[in-house]
N, C-alpha and C. Protein backbone atom coordinates (compact mmCIF):
# COMPACT_ATOMS: atom_id res chain seq x y z
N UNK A 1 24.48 -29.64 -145.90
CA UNK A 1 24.08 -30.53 -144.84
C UNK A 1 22.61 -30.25 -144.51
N UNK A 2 21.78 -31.24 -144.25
CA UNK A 2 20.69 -31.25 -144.15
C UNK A 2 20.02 -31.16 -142.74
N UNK A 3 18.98 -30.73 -142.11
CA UNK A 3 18.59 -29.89 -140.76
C UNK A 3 18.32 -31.50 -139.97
N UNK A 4 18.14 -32.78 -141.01
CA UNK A 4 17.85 -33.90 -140.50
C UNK A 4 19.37 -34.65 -140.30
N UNK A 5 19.89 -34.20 -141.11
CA UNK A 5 21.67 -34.93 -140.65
C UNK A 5 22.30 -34.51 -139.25
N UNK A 6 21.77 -32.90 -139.41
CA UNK A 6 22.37 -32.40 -138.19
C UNK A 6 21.88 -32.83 -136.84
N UNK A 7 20.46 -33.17 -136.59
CA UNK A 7 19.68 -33.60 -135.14
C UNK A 7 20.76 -35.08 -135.48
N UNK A 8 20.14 -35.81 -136.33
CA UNK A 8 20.89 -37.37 -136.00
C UNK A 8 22.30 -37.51 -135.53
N UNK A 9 23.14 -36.87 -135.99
CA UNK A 9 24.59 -36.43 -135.70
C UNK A 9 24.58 -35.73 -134.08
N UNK A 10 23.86 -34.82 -134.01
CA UNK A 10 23.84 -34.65 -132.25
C UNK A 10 23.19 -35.83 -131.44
N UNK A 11 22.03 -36.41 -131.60
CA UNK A 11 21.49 -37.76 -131.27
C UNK A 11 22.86 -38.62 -131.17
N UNK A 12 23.86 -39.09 -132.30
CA UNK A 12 24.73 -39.64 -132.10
C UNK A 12 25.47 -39.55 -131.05
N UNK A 13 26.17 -38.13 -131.21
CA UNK A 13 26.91 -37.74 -130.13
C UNK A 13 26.32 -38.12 -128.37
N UNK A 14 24.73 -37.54 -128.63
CA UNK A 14 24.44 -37.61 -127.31
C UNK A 14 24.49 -38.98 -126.65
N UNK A 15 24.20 -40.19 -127.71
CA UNK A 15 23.96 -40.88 -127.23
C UNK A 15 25.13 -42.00 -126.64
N UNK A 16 25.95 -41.41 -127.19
CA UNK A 16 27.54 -42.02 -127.10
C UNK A 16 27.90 -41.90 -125.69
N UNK A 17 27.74 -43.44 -124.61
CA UNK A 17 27.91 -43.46 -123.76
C UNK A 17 29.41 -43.32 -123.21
N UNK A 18 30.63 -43.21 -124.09
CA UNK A 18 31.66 -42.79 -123.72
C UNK A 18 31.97 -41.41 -123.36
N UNK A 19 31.05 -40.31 -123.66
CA UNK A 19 31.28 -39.00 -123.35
C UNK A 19 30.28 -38.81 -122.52
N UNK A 20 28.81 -39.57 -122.29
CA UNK A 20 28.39 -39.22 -121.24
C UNK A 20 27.06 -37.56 -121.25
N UNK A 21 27.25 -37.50 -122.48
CA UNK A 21 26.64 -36.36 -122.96
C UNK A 21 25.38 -36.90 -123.30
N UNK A 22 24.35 -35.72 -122.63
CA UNK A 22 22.69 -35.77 -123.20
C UNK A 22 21.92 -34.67 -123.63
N UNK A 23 20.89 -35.01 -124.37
CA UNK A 23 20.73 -33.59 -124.89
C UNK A 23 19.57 -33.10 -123.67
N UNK A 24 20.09 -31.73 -123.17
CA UNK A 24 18.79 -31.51 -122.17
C UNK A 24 17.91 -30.53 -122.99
N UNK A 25 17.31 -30.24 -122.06
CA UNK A 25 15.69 -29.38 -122.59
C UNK A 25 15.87 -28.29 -123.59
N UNK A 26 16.83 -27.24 -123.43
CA UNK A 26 17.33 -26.00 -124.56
C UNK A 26 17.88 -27.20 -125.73
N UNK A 27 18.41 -28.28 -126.19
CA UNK A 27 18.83 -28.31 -126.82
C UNK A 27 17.29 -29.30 -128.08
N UNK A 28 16.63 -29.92 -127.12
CA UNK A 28 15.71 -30.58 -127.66
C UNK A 28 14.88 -29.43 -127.96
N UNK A 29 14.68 -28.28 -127.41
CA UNK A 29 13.46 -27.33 -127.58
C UNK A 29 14.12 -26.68 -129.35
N UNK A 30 15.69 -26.38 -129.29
CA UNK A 30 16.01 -25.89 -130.48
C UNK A 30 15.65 -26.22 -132.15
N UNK A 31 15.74 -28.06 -131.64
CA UNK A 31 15.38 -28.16 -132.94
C UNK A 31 13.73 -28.84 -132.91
N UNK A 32 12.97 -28.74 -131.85
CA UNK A 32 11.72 -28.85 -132.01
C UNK A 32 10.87 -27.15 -132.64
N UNK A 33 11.73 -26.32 -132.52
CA UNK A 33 11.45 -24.92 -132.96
C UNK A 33 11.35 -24.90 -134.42
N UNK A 34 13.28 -25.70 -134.50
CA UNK A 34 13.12 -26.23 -136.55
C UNK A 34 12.45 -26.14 -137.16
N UNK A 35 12.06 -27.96 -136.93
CA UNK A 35 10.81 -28.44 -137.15
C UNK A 35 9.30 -27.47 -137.30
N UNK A 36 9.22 -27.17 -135.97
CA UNK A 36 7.40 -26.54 -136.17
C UNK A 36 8.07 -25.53 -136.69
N UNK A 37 9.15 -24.23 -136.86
CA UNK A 37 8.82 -23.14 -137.89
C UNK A 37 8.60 -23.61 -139.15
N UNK A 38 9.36 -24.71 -139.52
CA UNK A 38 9.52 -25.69 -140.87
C UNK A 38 7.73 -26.05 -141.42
N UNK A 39 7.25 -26.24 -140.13
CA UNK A 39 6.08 -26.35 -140.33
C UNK A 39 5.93 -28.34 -140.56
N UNK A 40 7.16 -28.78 -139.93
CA UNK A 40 6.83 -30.75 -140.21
C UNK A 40 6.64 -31.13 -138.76
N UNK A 41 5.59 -31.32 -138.35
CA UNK A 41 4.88 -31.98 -137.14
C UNK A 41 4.93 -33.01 -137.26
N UNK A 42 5.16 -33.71 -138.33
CA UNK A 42 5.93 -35.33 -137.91
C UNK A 42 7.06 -35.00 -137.26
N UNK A 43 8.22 -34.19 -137.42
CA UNK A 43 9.20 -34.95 -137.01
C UNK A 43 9.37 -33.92 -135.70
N UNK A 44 8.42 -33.25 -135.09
CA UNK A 44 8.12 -32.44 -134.02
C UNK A 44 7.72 -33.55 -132.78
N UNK A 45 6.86 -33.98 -133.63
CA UNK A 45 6.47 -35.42 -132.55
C UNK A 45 7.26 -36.40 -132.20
N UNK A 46 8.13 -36.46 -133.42
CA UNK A 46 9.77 -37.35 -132.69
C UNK A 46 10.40 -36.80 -131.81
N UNK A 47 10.55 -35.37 -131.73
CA UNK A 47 11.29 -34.63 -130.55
C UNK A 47 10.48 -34.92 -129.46
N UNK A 48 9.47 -34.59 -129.41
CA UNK A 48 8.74 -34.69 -128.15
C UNK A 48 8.57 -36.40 -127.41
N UNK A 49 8.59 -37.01 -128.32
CA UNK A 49 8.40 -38.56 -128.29
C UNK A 49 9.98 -38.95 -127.55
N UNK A 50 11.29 -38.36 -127.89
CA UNK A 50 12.37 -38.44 -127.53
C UNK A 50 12.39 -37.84 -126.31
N UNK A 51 11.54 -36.39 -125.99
CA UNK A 51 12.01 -35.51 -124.60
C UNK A 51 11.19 -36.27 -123.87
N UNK A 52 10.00 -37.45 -123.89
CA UNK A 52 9.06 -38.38 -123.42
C UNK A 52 10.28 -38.99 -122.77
N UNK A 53 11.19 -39.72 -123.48
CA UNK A 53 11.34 -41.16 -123.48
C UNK A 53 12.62 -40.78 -122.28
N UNK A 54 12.99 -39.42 -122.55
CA UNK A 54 13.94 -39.06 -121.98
C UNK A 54 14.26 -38.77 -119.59
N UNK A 55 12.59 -38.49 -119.92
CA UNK A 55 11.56 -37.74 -118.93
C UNK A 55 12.00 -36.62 -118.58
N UNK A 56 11.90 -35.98 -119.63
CA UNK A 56 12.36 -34.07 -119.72
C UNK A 56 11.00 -33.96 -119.27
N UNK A 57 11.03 -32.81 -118.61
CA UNK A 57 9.59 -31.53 -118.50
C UNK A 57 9.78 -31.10 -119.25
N UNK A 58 8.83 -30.62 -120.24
CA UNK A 58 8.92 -29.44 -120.77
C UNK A 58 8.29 -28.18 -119.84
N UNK A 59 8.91 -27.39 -121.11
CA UNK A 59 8.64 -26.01 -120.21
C UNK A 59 8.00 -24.92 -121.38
N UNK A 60 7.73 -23.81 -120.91
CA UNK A 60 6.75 -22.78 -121.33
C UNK A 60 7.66 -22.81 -122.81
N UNK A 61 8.28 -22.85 -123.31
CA UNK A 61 9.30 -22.51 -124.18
C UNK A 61 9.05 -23.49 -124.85
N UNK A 62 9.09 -24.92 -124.86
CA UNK A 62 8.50 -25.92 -125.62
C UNK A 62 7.12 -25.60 -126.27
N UNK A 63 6.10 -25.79 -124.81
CA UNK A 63 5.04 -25.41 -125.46
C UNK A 63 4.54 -24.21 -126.38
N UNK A 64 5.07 -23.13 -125.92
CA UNK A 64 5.18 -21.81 -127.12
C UNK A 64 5.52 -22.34 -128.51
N UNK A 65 6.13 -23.02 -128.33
CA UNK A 65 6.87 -23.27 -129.99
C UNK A 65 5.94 -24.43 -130.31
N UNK A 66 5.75 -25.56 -129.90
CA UNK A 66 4.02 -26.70 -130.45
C UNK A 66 3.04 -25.86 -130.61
N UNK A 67 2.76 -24.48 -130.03
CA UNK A 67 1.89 -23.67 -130.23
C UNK A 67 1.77 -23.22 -132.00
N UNK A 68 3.11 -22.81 -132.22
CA UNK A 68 3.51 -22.08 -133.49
C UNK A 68 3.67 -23.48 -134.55
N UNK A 69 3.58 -24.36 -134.35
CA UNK A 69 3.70 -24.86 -134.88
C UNK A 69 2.61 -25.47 -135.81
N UNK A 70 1.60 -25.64 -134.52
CA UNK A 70 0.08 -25.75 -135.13
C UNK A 70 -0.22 -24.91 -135.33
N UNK A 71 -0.43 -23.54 -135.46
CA UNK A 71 -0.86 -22.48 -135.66
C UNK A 71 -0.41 -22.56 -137.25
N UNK A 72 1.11 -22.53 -137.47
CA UNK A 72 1.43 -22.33 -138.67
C UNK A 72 1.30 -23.81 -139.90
N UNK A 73 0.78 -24.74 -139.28
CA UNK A 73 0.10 -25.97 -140.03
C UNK A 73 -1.34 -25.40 -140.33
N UNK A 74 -2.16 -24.51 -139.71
CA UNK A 74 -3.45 -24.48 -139.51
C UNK A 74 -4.66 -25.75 -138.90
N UNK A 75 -3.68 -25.90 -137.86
CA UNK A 75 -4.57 -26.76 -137.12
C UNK A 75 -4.83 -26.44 -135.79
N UNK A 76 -6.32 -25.27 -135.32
CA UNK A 76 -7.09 -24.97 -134.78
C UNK A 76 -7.15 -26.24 -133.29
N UNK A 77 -7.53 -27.36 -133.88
CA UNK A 77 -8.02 -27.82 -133.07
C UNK A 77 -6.48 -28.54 -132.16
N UNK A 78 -5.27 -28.36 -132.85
CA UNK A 78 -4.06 -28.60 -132.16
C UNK A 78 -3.95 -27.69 -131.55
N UNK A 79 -4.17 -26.86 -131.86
CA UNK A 79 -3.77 -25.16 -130.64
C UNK A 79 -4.66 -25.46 -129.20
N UNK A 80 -5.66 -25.50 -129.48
CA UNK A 80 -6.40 -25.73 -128.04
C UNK A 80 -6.10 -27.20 -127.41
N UNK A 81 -5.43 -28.08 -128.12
CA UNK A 81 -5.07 -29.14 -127.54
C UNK A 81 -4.09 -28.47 -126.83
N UNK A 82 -3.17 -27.99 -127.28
CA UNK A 82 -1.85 -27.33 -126.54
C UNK A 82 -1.83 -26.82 -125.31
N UNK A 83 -2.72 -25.71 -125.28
CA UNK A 83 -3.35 -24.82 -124.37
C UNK A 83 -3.81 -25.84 -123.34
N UNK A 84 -4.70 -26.42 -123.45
CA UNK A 84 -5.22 -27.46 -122.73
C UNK A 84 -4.47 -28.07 -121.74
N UNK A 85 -3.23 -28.44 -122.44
CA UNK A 85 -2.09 -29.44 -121.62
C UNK A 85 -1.83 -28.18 -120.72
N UNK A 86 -1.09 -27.45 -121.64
CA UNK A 86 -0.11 -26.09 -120.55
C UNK A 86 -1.44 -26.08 -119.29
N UNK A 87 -2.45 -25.48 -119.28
CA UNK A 87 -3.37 -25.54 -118.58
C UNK A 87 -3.46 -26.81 -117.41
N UNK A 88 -3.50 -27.72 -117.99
CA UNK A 88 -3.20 -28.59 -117.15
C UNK A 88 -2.36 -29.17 -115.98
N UNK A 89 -1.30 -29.20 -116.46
CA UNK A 89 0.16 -29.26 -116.52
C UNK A 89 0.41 -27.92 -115.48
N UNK A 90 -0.14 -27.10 -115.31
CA UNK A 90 0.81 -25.74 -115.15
C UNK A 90 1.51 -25.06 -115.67
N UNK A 91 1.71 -25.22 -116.50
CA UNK A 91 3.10 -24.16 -117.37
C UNK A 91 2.44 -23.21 -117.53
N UNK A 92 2.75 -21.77 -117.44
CA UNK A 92 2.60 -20.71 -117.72
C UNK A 92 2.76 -20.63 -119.51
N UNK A 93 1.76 -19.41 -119.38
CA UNK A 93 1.36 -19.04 -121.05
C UNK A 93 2.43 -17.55 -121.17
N UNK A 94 3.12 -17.73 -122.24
CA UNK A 94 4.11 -16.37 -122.56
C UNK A 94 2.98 -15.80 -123.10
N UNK A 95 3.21 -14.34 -122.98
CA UNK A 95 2.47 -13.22 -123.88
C UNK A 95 2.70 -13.31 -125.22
N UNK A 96 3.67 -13.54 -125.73
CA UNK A 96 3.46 -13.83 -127.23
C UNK A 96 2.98 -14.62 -128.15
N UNK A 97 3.67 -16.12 -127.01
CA UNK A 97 2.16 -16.98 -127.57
C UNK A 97 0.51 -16.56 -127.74
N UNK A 98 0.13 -15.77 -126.37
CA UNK A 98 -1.20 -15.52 -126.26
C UNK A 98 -1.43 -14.39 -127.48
N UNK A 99 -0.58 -13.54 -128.08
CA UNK A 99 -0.49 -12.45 -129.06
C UNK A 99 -0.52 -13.78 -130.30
N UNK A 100 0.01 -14.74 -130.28
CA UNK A 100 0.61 -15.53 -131.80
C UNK A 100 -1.08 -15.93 -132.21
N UNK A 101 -1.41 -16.59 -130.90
CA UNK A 101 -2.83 -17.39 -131.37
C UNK A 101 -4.01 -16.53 -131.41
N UNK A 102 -3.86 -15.25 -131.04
CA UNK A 102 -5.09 -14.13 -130.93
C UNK A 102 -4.87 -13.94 -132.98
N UNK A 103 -4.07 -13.41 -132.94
CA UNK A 103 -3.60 -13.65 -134.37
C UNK A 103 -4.06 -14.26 -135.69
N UNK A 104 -3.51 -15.61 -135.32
CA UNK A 104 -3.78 -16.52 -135.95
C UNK A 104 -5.26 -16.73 -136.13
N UNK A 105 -5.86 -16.69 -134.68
CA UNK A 105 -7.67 -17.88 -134.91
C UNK A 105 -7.87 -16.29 -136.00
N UNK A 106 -7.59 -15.04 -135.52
CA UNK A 106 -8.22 -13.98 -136.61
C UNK A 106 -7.65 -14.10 -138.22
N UNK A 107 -6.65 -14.73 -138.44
CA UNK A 107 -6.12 -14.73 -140.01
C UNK A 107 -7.06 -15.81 -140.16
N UNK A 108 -7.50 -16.90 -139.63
CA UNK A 108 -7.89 -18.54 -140.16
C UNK A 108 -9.64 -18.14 -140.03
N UNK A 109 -9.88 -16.86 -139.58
CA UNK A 109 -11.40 -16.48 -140.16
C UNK A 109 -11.90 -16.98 -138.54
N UNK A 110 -11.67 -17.48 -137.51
CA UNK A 110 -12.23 -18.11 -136.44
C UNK A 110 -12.55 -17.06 -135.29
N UNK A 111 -13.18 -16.22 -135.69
CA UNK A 111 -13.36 -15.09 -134.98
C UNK A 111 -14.01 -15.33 -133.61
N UNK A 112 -15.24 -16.03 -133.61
CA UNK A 112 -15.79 -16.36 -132.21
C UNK A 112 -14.32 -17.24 -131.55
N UNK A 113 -14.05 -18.16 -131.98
CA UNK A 113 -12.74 -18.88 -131.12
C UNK A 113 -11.79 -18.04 -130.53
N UNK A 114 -11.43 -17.13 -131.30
CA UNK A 114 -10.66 -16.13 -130.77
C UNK A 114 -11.40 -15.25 -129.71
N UNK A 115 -12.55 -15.02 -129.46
CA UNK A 115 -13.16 -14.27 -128.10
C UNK A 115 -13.30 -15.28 -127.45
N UNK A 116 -13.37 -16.98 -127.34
CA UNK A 116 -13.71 -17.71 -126.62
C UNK A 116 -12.47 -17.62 -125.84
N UNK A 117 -11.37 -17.78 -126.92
CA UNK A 117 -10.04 -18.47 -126.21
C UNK A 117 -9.40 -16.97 -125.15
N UNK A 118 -9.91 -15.91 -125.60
CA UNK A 118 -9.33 -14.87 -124.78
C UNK A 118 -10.03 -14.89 -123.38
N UNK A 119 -11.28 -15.03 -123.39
CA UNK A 119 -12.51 -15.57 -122.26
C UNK A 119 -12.41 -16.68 -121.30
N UNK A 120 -11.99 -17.63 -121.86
CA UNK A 120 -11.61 -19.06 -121.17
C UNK A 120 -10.27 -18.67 -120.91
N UNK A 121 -9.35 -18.02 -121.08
CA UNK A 121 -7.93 -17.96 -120.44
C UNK A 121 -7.79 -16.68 -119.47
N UNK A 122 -8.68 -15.88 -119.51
CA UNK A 122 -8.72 -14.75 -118.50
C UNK A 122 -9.40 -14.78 -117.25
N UNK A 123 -9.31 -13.84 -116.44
CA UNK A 123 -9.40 -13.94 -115.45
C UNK A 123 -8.47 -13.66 -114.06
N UNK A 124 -7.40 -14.00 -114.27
CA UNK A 124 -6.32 -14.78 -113.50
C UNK A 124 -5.96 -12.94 -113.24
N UNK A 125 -5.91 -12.29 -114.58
CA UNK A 125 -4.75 -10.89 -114.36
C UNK A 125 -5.36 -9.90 -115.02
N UNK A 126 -5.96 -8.90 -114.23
CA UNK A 126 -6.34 -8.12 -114.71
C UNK A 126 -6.01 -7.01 -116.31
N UNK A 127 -4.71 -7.03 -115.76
CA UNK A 127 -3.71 -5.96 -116.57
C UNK A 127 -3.72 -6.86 -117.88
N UNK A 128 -3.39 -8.41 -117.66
CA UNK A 128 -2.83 -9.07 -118.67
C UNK A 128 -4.82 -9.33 -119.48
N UNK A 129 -5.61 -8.94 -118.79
CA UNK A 129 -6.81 -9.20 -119.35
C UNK A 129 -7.18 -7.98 -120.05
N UNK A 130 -7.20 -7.40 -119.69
CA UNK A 130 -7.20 -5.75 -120.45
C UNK A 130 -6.59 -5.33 -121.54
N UNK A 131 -5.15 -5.69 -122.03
CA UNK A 131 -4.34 -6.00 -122.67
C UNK A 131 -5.10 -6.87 -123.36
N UNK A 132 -5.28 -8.36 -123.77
CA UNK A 132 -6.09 -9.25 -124.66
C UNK A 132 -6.66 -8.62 -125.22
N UNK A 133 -8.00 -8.47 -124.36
CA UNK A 133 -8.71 -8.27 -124.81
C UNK A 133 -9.17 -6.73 -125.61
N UNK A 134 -8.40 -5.77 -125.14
CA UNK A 134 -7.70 -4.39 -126.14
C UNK A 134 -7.35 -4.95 -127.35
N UNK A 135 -6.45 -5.89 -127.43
CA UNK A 135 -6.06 -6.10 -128.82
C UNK A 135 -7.24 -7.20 -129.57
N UNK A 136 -7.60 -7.78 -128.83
CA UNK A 136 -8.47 -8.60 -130.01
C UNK A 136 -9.60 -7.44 -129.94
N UNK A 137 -10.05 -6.75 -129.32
CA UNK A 137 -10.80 -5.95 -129.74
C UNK A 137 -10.71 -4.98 -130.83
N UNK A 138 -9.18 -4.25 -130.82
CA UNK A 138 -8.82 -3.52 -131.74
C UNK A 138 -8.52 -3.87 -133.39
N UNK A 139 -8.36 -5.62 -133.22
CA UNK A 139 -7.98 -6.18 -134.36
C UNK A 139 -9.33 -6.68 -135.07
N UNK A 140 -9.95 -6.81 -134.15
CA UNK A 140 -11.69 -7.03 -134.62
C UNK A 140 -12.74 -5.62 -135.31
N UNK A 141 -11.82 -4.43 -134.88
CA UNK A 141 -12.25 -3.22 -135.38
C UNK A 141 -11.75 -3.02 -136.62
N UNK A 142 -10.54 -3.33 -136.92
CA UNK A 142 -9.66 -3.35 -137.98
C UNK A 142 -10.30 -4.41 -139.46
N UNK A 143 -11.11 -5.59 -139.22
CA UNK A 143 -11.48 -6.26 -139.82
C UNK A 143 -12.86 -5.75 -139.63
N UNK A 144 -13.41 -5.10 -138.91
CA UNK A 144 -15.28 -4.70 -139.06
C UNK A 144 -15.96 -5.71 -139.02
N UNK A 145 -15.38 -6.52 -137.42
CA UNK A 145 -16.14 -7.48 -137.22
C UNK A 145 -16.53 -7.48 -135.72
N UNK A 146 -16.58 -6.41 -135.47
CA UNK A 146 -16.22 -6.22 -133.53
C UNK A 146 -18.47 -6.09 -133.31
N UNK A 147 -18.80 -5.35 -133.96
CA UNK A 147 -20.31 -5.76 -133.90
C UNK A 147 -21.35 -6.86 -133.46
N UNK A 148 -20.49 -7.88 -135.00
CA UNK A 148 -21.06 -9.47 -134.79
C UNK A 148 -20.35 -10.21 -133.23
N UNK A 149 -19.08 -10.34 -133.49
CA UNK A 149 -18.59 -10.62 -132.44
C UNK A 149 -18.51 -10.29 -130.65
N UNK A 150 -19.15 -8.73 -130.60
CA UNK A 150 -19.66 -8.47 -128.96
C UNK A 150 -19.83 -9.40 -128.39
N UNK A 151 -21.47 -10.30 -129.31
CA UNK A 151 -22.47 -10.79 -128.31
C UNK A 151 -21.78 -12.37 -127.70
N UNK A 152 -20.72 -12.72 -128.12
CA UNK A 152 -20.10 -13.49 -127.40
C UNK A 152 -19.25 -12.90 -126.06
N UNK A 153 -19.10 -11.86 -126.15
CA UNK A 153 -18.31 -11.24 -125.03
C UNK A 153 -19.52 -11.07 -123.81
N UNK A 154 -20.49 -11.00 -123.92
CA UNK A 154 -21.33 -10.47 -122.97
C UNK A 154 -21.79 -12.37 -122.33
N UNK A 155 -21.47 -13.06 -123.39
CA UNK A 155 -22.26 -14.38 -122.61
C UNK A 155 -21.34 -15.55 -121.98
């Protein structure tokens, strides 16, 4: 059975006004996780296009996972779209997300982005700023790139 038989078959079910059943937010977030670990952002955008149509909130847990999703497409400029919304929106940022994309901009070579994005999201928490920026520092030592990269920290 296929990961696309199985959503349509719950879609079915849900939508079957004799039982009255809908899919709420854990169940749409599950297979929007699928999808973006799968790495198919088409059919990520159908979930979300569905939790739209539905008028679900999403929540930190959604966005964590659209996070990983672009991250693991390599699309940079979807990650800060993401961020952006949560930002917007309010949703709180999980620590692992903020660990996934410190990560990532450093595997995809985007080294200044990665001191920007730790810079533009801090502030708020000391502890949780100290922490960041410890690790992108330490991971920037690890690659022997913490030199070039300072002089963005100071500006």
């Amino acid at each position: 059975m296929s990961f696309a038989f199985a959503l349509n078959s719950v879609a079915l079910v849900a939508a079957d006004d004799g039982l009255g059943v809908g899919l709420d937010l854990t169940a749409h977030n599950i297979f929007l996780t699928a999808h973006c670990f799968a790495g198919d952002l088409d059919a990520a955008a159908e979930i979300l296009r569905r939790i739209k149509e539905e008028g679900v909130a999403a929540d930190a847990r959604t966005f964590d996972v659209l996070v990983l999703g672009a991250c693991k497409a390599g699309r940079v400029e979807g990650v800060m779209v993401v961020l952006r919304r949560m930002a917007d929106d309010g949703v709180p940022m999980l620590y692992s997300m903020r660990m996934y994309v410190i990560g990532t901009l450093l595997k995809m070579k985007c080294y200044e982005l990665a001191v920007r994005y730790v810079r533009t999201f801090g502030g708020k928490d000391k502890l949780l700023d100290a922490e960041l920026f410890g690790c992108l520092a330490s991971k920037l030592v690890n690659l022997e790139r913490v030199k070039r990269e300072c002089r963005f920290w100071r500006n």
